[in-house]
PDB file of N, CA and C in Angstrom:
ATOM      1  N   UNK A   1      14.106   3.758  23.103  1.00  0.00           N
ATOM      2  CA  UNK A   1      13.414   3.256  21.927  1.00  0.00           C
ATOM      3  C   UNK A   1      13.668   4.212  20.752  1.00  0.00           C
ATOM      4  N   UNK A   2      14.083   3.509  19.566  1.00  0.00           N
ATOM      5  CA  UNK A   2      14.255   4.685  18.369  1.00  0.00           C
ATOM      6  C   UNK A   2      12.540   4.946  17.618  1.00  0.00           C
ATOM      7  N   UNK A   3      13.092   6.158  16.811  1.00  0.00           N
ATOM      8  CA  UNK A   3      11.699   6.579  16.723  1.00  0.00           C
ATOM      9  C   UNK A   3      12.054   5.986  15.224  1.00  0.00           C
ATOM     10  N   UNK A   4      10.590   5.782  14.750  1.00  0.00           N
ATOM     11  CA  UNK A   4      10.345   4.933  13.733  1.00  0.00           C
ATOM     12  C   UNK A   4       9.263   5.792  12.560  1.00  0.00           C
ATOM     13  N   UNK A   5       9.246   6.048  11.228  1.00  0.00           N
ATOM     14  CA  UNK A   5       8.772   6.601  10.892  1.00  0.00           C
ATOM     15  C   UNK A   5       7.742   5.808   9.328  1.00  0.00           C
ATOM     16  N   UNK A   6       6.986   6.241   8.861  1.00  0.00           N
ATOM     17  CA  UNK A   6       6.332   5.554   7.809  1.00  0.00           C
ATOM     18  C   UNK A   6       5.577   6.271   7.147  1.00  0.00           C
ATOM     19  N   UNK A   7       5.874   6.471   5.266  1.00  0.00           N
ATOM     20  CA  UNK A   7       5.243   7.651   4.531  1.00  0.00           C
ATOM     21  C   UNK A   7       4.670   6.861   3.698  1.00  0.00           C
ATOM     22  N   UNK A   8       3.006   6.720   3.504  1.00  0.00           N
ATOM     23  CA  UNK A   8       2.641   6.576   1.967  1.00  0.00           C
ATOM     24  C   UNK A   8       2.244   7.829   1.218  1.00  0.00           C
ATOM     25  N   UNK A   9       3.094   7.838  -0.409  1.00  0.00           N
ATOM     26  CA  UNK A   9       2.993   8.404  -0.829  1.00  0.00           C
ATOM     27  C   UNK A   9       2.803   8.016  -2.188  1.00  0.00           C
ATOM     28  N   UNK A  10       2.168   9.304  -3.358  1.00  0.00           N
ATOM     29  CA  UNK A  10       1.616   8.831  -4.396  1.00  0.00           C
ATOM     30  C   UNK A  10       2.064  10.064  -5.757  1.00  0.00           C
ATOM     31  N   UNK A  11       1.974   9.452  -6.832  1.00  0.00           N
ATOM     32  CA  UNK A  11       2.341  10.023  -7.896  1.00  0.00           C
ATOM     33  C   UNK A  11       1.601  10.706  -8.806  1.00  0.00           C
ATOM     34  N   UNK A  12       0.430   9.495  -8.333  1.00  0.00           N
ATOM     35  CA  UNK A  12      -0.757   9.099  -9.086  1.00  0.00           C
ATOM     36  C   UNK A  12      -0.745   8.255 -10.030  1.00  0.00           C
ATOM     37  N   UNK A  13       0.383   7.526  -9.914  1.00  0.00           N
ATOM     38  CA  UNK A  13       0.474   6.206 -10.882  1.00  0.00           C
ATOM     39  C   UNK A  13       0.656   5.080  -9.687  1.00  0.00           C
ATOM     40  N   UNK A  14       1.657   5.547  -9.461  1.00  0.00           N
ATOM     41  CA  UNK A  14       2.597   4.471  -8.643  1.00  0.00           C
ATOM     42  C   UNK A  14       2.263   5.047  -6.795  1.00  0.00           C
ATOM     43  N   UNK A  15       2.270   3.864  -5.997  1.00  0.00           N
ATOM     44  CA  UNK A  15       2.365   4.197  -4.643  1.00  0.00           C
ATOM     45  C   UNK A  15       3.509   4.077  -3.853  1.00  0.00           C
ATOM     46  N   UNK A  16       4.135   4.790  -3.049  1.00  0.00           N
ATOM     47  CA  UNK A  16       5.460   4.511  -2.472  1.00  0.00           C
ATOM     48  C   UNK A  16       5.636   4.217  -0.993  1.00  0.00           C
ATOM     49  N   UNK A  17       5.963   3.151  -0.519  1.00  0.00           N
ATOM     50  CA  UNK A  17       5.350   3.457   0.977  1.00  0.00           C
ATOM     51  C   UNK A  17       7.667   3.283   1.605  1.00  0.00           C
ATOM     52  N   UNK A  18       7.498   4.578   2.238  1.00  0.00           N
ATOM     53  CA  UNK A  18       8.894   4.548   2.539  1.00  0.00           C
ATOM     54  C   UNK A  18       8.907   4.430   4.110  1.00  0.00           C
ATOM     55  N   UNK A  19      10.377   3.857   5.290  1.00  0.00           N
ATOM     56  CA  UNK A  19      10.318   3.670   5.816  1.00  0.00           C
ATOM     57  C   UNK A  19      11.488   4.166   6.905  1.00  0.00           C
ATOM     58  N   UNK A  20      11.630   4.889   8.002  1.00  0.00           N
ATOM     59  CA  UNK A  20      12.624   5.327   8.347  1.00  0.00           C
ATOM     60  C   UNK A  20      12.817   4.745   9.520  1.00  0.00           C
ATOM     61  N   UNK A  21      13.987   4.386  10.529  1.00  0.00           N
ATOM     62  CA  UNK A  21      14.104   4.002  11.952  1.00  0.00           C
ATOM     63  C   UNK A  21      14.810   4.593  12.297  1.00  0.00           C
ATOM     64  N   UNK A  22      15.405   5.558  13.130  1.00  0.00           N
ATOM     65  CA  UNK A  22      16.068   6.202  13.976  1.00  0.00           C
ATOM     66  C   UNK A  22      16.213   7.857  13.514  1.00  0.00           C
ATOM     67  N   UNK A  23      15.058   8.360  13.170  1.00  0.00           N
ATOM     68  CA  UNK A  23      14.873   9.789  13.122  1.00  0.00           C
ATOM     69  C   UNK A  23      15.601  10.700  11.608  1.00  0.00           C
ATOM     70  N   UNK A  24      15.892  11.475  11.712  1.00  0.00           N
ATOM     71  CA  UNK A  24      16.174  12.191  10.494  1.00  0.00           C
ATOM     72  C   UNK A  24      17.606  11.319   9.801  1.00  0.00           C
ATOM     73  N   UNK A  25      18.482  11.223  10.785  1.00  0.00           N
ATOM     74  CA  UNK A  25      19.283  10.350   9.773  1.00  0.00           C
ATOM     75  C   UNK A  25      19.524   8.706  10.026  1.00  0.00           C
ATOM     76  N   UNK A  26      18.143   8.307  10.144  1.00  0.00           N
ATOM     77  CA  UNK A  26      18.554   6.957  10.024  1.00  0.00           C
ATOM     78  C   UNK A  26      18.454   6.403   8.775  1.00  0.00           C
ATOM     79  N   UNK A  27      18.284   4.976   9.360  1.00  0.00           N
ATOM     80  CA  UNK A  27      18.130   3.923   8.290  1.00  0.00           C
ATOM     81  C   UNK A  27      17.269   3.655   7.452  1.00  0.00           C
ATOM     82  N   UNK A  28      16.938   4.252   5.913  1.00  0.00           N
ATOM     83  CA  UNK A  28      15.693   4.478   4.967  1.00  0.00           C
ATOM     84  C   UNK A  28      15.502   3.201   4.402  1.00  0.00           C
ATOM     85  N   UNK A  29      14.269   2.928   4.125  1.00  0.00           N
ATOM     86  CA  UNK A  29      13.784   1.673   2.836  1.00  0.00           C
ATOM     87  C   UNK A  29      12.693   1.963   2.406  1.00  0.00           C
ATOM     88  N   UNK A  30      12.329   2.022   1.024  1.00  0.00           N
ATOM     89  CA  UNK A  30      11.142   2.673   0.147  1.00  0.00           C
ATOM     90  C   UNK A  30      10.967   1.137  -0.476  1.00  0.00           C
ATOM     91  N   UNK A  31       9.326   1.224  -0.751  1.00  0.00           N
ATOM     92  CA  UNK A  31       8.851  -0.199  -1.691  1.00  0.00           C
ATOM     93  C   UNK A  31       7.977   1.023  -2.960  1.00  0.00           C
ATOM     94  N   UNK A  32       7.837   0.333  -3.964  1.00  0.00           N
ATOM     95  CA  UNK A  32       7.285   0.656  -4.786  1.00  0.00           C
ATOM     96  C   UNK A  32       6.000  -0.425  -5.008  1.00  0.00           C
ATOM     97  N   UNK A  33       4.556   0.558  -5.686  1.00  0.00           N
ATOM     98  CA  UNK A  33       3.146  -0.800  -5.382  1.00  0.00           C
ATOM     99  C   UNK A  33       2.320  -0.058  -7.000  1.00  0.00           C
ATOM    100  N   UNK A  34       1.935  -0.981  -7.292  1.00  0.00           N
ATOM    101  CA  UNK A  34       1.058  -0.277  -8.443  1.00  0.00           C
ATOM    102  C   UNK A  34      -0.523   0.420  -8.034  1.00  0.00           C
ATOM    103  N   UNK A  35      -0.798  -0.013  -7.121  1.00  0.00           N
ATOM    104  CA  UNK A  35      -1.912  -0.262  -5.846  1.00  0.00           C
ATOM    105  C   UNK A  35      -2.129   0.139  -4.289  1.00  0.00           C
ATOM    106  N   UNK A  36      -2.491   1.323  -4.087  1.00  0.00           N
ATOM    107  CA  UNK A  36      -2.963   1.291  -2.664  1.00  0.00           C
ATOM    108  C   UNK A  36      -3.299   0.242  -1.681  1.00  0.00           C
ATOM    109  N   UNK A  37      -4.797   0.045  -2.053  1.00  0.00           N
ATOM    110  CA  UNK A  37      -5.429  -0.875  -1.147  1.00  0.00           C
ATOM    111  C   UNK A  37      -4.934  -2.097  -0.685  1.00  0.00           C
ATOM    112  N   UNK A  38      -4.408  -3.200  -1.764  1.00  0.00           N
ATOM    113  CA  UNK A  38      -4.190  -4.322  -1.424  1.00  0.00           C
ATOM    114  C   UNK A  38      -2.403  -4.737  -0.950  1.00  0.00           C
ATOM    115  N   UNK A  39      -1.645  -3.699  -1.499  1.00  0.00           N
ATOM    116  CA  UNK A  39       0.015  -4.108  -1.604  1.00  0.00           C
ATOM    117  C   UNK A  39       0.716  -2.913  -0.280  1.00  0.00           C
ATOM    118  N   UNK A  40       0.340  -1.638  -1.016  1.00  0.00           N
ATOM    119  CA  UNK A  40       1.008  -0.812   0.078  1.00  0.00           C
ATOM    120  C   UNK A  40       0.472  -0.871   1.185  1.00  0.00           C
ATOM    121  N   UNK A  41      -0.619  -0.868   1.443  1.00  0.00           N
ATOM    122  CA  UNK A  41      -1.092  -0.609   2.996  1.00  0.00           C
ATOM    123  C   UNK A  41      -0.648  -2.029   3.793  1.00  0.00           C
ATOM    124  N   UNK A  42      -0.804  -2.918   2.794  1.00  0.00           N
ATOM    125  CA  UNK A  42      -0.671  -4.570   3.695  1.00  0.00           C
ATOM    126  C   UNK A  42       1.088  -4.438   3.948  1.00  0.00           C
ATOM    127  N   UNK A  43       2.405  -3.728   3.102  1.00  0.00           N
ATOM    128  CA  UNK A  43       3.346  -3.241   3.496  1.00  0.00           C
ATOM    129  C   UNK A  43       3.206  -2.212   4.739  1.00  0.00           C
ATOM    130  N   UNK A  44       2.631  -1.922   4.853  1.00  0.00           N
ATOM    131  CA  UNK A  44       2.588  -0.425   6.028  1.00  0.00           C
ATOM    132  C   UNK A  44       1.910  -1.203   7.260  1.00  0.00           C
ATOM    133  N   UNK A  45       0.912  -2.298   7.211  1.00  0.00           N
ATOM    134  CA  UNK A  45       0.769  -2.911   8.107  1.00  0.00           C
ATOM    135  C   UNK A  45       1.828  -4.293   8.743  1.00  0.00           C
ATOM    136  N   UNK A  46       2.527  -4.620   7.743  1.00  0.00           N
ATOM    137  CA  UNK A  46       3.553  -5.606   8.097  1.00  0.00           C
ATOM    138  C   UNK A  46       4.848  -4.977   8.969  1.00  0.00           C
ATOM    139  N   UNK A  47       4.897  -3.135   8.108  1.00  0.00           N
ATOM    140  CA  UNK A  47       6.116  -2.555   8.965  1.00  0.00           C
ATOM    141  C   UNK A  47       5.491  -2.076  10.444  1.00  0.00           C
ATOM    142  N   UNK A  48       4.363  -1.959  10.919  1.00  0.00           N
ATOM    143  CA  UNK A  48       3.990  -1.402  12.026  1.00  0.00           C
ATOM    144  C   UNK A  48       4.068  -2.766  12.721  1.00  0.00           C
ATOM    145  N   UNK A  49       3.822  -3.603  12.375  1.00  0.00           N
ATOM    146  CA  UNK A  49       3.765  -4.974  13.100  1.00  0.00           C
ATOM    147  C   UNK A  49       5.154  -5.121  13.632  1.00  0.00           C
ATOM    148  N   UNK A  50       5.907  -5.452  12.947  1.00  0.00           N
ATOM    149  CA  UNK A  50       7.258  -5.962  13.295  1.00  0.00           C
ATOM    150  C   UNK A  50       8.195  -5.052  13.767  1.00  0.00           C
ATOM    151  N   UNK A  51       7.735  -3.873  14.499  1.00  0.00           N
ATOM    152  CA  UNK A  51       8.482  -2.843  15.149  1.00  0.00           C
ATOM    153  C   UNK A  51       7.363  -2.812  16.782  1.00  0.00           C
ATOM    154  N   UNK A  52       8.466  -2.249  17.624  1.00  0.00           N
ATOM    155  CA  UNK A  52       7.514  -2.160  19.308  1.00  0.00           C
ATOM    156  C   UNK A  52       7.208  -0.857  19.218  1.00  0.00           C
ATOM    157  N   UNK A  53       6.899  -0.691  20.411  1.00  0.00           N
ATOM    158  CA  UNK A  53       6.309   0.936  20.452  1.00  0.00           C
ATOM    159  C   UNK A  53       4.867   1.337  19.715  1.00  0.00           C
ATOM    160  N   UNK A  54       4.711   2.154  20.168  1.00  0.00           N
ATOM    161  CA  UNK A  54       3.145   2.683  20.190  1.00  0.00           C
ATOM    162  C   UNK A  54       3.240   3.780  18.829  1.00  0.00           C
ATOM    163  N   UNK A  55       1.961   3.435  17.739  1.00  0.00           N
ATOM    164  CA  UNK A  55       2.310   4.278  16.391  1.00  0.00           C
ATOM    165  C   UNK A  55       1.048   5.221  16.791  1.00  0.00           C
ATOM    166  N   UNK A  56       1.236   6.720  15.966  1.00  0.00           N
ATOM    167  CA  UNK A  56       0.472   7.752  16.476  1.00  0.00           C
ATOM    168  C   UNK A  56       0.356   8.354  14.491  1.00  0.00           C
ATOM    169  N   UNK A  57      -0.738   8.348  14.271  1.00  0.00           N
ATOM    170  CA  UNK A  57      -1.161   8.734  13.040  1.00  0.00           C
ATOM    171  C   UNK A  57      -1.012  10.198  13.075  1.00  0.00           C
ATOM    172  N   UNK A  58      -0.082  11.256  12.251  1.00  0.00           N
ATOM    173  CA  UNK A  58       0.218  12.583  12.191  1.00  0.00           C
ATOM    174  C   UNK A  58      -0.483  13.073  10.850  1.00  0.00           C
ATOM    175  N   UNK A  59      -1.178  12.401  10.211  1.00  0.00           N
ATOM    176  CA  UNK A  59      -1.832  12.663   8.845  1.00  0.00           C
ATOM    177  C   UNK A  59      -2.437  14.361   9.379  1.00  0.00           C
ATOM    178  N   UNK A  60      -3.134  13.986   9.937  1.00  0.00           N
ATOM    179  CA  UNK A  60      -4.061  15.497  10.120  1.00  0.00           C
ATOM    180  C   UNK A  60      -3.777  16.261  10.797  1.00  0.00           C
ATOM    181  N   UNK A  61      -2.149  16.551  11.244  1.00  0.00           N
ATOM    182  CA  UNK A  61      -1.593  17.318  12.113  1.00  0.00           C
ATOM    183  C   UNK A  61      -0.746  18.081  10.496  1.00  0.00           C
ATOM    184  N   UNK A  62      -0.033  17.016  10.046  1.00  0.00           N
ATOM    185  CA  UNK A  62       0.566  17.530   8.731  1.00  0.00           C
ATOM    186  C   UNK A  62       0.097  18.493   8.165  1.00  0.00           C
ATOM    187  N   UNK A  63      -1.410  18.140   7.506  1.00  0.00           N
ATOM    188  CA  UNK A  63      -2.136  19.216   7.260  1.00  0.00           C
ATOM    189  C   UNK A  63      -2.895  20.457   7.332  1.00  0.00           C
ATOM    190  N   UNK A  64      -2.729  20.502   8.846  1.00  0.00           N
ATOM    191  CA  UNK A  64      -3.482  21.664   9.635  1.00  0.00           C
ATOM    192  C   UNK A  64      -1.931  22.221   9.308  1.00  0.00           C
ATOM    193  N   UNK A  65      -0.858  21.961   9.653  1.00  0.00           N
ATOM    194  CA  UNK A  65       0.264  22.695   9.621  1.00  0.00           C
ATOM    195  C   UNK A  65       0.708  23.170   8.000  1.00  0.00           C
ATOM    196  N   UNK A  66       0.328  22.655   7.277  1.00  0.00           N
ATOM    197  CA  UNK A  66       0.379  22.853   5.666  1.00  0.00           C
ATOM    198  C   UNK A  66      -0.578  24.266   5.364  1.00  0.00           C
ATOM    199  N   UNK A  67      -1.689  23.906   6.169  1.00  0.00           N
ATOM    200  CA  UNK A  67      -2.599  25.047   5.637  1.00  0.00           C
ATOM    201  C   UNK A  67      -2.410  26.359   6.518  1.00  0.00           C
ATOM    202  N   UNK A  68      -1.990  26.285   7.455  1.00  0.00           N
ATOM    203  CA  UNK A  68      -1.173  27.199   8.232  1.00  0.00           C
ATOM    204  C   UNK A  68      -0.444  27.938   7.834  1.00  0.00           C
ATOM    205  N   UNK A  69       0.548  27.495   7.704  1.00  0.00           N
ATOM    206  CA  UNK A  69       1.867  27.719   6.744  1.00  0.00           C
ATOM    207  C   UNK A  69       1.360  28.463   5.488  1.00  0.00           C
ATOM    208  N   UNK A  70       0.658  28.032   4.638  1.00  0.00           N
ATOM    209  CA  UNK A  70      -0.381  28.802   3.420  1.00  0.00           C
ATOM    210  C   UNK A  70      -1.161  29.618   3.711  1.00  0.00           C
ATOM    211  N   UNK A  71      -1.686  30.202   5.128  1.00  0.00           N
ATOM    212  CA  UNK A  71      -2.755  31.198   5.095  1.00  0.00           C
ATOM    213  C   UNK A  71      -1.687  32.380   5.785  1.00  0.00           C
ATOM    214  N   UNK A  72      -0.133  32.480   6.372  1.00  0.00           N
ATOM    215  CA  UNK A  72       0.173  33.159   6.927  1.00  0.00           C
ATOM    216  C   UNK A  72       1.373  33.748   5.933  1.00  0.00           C
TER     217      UNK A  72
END
């Protein structure tokens, strides 16, 4: 199974929700949303849908490792 990846990210204008399949050098696709709530996330739920495999939320692993990284 390839590993599958999914970033929302923000500008503070604009939301970007980008999309990767097969690890560091795969296959990329970014959407652009004026809107969180209603456009990007319903994108981020359409890309988790239409892929197999089991998704594992790394949000708060990211950040323990961010602040890590900053206190050492």
């Amino acid at each position: 199974m390839a590993r599958r990846d999914i970033w929302l990210l923000s500008d503070g204008r604009l939301w970007r929700v980008r999309g990767r399949r097969g690890g560091d050098g795969g296959q990329e696709v970014s959407y652009d949303f004026a809107d969180e709530a209603s456009a990007a996330r319903s994108m981020i739920d359409r890309m988790m849908k239409t892929s197999a495999g089991t998704w594992r939320d790394l949000t708060e692993a990211i950040r323990q490792e961010a602040n890590r990284r900053q206190t050492h």
